[in-house]
N, C-alpha and C. Protein backbone atom coordinates (compact mmCIF):
# COMPACT_ATOMS: atom_id res chain seq x y z
N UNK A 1 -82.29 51.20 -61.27
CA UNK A 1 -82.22 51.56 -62.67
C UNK A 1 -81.54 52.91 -62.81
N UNK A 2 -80.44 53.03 -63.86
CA UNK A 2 -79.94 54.09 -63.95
C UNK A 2 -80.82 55.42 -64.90
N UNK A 3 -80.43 56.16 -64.61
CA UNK A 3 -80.88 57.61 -65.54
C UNK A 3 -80.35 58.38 -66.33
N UNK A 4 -81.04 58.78 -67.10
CA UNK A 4 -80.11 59.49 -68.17
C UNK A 4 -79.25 60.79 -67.67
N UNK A 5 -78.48 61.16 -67.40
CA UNK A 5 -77.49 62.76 -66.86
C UNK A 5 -77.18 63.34 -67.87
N UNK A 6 -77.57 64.12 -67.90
CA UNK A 6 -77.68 65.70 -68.43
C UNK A 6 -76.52 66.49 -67.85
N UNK A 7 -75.03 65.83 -68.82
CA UNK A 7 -73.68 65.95 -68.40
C UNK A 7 -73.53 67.67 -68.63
N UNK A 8 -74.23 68.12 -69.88
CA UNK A 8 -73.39 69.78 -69.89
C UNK A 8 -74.22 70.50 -68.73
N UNK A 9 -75.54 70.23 -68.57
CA UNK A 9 -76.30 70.80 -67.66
C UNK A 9 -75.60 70.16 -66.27
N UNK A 10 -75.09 69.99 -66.12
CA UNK A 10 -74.41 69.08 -64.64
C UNK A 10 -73.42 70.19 -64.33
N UNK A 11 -72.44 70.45 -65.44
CA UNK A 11 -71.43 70.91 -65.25
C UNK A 11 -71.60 72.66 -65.17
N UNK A 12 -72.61 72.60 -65.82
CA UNK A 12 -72.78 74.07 -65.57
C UNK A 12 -73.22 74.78 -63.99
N UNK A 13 -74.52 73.40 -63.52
CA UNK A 13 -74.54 74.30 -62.13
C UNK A 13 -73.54 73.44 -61.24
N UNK A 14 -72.66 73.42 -61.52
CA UNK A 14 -71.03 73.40 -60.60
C UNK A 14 -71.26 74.50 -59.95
N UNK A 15 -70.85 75.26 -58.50
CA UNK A 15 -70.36 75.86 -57.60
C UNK A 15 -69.06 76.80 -58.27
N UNK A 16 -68.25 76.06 -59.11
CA UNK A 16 -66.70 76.71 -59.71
C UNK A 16 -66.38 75.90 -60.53
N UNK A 17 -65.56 76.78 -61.70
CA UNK A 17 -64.84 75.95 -62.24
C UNK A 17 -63.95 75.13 -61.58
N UNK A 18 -63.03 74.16 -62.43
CA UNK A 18 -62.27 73.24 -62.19
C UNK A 18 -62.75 72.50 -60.87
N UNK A 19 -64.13 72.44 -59.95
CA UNK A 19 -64.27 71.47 -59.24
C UNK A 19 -65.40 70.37 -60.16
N UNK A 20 -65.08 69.34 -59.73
CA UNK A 20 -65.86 68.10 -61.06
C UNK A 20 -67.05 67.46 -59.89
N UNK A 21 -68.01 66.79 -60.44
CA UNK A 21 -68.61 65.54 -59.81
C UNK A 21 -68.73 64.73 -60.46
N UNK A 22 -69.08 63.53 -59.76
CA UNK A 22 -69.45 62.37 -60.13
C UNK A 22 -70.97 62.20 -60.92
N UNK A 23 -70.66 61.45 -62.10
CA UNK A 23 -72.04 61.37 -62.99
C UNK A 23 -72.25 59.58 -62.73
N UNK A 24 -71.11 59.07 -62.41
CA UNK A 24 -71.40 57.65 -62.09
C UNK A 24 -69.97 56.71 -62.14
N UNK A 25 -70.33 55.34 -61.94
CA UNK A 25 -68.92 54.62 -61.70
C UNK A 25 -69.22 53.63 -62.53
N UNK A 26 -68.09 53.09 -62.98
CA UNK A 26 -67.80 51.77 -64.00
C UNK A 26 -66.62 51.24 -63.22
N UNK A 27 -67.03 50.16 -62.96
CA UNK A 27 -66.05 49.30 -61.67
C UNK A 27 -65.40 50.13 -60.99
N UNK A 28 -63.90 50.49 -60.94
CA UNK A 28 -63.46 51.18 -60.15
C UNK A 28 -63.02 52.50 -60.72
N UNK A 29 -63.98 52.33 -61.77
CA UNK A 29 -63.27 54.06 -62.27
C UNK A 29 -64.58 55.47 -61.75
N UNK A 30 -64.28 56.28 -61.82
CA UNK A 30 -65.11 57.12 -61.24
C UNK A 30 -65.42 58.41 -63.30
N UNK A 31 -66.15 58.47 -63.29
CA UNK A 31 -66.88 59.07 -64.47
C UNK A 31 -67.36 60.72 -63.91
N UNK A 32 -66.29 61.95 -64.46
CA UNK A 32 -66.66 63.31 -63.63
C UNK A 32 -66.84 64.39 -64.73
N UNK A 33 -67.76 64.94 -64.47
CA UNK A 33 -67.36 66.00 -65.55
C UNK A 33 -66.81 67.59 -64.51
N UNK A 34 -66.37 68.70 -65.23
CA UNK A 34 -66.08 69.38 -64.72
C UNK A 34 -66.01 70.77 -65.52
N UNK A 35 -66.23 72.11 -65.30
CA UNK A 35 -66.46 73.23 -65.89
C UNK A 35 -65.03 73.83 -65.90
N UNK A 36 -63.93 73.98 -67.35
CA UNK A 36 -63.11 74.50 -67.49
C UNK A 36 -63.02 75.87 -67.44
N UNK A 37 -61.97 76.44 -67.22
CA UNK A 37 -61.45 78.33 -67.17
C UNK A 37 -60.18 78.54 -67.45
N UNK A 38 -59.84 79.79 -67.91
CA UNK A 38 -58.73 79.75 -68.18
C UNK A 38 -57.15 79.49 -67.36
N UNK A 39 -58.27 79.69 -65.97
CA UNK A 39 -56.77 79.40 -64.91
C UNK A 39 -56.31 78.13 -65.47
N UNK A 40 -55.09 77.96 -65.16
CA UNK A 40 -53.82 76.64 -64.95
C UNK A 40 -54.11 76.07 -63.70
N UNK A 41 -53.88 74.92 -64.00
CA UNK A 41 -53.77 74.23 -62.62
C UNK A 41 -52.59 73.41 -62.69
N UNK A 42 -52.19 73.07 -61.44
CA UNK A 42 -50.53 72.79 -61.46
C UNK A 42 -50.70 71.19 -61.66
N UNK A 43 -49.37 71.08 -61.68
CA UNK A 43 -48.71 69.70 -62.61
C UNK A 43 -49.72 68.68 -61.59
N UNK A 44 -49.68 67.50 -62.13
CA UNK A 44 -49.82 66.62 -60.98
C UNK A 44 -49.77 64.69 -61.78
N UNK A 45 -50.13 63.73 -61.11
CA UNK A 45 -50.14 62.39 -61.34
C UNK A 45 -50.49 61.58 -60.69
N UNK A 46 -50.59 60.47 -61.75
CA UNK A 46 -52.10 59.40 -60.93
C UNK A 46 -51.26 58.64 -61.44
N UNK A 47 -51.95 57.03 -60.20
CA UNK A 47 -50.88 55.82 -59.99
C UNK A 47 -51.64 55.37 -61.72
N UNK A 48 -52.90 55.25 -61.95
CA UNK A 48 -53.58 54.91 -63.07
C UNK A 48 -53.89 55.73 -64.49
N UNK A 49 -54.03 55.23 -65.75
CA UNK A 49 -53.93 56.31 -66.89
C UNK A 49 -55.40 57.04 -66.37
N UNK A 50 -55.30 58.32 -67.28
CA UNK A 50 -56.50 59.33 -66.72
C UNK A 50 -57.02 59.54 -68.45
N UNK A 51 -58.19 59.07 -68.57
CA UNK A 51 -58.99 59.81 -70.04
C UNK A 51 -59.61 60.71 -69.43
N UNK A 52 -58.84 62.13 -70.81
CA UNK A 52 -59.92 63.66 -70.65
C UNK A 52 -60.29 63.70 -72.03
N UNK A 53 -61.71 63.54 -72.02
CA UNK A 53 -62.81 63.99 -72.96
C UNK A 53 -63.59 65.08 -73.29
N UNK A 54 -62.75 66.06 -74.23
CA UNK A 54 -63.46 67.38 -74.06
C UNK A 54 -65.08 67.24 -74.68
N UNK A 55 -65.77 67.63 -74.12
CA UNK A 55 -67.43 68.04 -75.04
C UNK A 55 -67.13 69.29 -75.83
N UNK A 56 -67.21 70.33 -75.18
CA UNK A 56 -66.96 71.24 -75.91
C UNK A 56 -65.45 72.10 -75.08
N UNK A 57 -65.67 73.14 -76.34
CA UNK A 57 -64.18 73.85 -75.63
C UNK A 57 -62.89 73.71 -76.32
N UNK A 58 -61.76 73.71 -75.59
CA UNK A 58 -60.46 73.24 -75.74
C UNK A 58 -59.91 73.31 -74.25
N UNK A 59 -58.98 71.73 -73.92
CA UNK A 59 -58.23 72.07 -73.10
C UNK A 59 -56.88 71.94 -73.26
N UNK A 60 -56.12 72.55 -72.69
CA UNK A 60 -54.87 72.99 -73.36
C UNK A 60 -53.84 72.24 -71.92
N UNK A 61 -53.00 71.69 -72.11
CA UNK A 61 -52.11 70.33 -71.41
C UNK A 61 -50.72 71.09 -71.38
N UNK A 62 -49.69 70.45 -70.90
CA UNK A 62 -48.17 70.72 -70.67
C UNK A 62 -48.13 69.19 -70.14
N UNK A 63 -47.46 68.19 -70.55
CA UNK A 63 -47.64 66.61 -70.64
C UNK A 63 -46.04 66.59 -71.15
N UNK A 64 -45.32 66.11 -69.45
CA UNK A 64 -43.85 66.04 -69.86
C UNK A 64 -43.17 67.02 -70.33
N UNK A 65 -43.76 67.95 -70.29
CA UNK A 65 -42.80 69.36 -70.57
C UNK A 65 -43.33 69.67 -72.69
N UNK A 66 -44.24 69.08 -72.85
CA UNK A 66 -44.61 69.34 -74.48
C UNK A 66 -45.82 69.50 -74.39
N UNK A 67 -46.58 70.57 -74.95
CA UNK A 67 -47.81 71.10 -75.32
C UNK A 67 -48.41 70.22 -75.84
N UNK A 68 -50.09 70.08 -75.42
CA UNK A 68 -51.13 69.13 -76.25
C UNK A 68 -52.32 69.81 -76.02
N UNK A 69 -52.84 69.67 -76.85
CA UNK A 69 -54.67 70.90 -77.22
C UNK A 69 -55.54 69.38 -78.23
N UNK A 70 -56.44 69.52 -76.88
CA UNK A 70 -57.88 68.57 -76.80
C UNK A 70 -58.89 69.25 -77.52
N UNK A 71 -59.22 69.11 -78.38
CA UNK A 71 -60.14 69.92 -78.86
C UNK A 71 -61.95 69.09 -78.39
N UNK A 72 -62.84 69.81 -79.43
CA UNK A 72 -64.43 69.39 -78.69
C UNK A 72 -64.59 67.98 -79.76
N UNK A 73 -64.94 66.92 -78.82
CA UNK A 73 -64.71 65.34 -79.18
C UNK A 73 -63.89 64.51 -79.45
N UNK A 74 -62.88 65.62 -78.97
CA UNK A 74 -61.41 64.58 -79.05
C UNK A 74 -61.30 64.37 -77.39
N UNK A 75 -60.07 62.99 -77.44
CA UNK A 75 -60.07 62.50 -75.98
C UNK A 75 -58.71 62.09 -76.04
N UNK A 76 -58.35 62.52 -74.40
CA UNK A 76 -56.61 62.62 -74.74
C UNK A 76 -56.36 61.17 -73.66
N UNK A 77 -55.20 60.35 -73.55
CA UNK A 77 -55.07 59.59 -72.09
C UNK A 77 -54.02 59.83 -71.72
N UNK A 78 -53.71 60.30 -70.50
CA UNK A 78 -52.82 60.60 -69.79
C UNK A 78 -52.09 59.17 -69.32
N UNK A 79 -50.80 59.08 -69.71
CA UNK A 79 -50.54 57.53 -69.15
C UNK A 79 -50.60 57.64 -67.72
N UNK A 80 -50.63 56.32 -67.24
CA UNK A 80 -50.03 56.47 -65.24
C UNK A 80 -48.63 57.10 -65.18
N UNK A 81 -48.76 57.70 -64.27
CA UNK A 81 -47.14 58.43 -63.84
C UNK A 81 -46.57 59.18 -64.41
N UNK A 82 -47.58 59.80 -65.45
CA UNK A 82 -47.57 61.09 -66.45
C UNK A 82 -47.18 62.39 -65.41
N UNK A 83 -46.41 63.45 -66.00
CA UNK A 83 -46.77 64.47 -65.23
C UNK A 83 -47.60 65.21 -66.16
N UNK A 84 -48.71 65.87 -65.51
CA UNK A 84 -49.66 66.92 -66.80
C UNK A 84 -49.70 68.33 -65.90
N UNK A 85 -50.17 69.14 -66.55
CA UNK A 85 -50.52 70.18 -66.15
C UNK A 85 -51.39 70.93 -67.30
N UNK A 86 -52.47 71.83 -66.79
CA UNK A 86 -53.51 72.37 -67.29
C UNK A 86 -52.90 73.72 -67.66
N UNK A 87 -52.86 74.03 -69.18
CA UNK A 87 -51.93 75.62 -69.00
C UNK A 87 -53.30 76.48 -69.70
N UNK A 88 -52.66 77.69 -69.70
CA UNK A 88 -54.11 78.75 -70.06
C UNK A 88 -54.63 78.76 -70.87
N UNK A 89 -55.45 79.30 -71.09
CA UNK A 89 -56.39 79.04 -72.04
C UNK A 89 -57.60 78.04 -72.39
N UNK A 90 -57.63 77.11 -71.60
CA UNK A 90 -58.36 75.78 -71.33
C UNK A 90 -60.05 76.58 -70.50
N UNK A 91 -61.33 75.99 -71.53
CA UNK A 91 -61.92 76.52 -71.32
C UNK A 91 -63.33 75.44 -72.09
N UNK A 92 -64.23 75.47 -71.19
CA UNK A 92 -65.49 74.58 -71.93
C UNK A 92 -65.83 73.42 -70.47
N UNK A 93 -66.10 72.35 -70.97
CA UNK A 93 -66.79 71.22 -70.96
C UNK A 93 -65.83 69.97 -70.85
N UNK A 94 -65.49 69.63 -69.72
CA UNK A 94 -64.43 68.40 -69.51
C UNK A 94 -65.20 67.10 -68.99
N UNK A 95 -64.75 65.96 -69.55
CA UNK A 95 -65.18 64.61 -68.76
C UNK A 95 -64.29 63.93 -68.51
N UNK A 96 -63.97 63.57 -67.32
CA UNK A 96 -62.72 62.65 -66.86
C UNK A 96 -63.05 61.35 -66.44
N UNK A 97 -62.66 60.04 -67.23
CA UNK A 97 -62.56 59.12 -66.28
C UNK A 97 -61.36 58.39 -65.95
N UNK A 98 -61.56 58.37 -64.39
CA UNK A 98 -60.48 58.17 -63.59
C UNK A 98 -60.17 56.69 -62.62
N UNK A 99 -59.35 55.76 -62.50
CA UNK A 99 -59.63 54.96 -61.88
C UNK A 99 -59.42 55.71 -60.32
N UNK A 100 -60.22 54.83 -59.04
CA UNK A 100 -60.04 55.42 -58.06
C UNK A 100 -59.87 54.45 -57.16
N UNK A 101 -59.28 55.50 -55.90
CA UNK A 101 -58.47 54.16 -54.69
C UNK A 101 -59.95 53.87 -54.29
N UNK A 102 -59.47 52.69 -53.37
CA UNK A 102 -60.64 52.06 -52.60
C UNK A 102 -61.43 53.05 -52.00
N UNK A 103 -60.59 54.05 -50.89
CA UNK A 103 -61.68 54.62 -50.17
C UNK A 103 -62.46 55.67 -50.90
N UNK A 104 -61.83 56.10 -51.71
CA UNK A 104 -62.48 57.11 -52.51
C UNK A 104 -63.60 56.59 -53.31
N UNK A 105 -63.61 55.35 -53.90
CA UNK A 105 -64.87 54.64 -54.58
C UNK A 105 -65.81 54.41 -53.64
N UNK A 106 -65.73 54.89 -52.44
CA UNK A 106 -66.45 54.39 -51.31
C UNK A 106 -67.65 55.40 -51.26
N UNK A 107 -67.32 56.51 -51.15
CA UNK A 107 -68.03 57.97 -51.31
C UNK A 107 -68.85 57.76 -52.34
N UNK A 108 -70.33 57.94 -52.35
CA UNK A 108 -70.95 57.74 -53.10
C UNK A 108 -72.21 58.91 -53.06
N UNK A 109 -71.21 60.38 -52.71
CA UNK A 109 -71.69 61.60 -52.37
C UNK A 109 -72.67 62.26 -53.99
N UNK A 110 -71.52 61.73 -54.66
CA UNK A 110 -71.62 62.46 -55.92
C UNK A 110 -70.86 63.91 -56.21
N UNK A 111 -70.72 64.03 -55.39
CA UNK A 111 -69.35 65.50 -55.27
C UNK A 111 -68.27 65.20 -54.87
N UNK A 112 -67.27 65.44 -56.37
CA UNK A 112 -66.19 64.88 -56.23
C UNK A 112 -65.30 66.19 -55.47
N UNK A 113 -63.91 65.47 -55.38
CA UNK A 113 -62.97 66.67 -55.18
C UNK A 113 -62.59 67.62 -56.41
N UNK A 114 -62.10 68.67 -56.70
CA UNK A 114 -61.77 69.49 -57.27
C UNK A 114 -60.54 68.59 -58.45
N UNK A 115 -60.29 68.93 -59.65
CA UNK A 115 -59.68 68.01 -59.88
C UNK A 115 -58.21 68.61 -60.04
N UNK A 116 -56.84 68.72 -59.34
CA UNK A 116 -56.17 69.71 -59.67
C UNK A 116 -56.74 70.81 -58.36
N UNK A 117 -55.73 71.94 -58.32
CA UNK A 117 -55.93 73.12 -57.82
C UNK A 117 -55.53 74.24 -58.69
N UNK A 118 -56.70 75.00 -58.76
CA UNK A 118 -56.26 76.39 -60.06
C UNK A 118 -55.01 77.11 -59.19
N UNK A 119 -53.88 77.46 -59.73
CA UNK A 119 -52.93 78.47 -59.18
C UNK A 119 -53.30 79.86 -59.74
N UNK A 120 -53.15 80.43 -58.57
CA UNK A 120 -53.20 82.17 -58.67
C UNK A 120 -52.08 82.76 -58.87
């Protein structure tokens, strides 16, 4: 039987921003939340579309070279083979769900990888 998660309280005792975990899976997608900051994190892309669901906050995008701002209960989808990038100012309460490869759905740690790497 599943349980209720206590997603902002999840994300808060994170270790760091921008690293996410797992709150649970829906077939092969993986369900993460993660604690935003103002660092950027560099461009990147997934073979599958990516929904980011801000709770609270704003996160602030560079999607193909054009600015996009997520505000709190809005939800953006990144198509597959998007390039995105996280630019400054991005800050709050993120939920990502992501489809994931086989081996990675395999891990059933609950600590995901970091999502992105913040650049210094």
């Amino acid at each position: 039987m599943s349980s209720v998660v206590k997603v902002s309280e999840t994300a808060a005792a994170l270790p760091r921003a921008w690293s996410s975990t797992v709150l649970g899976r829906v077939g092969t997608a993986a369900v993460k939340v993660l604690r935003m900051e103002a660092l950027l994190v560099e461009e990147e892309r997934h073979a599958e579309p990516e929904a980011l669901l801000v709770l609270d906050g704003t996160l602030e995008l560079a999607v193909d070279g054009g600015a996009v701002t997520v505000g709190p209960g809005e939800m953006y989808v990144v198509p597959a083979g998007t390039a995105h990038a996280v630019r400054p100012g991005s800050s709050g309460t993120l939920v990502i769900v992501e489809a994931e490869a086989e081996a990675d759905a395999s891990d059933q740690s609950g600590d995901g990888p970091s999502h992105g790497e913040p650049a210094r």
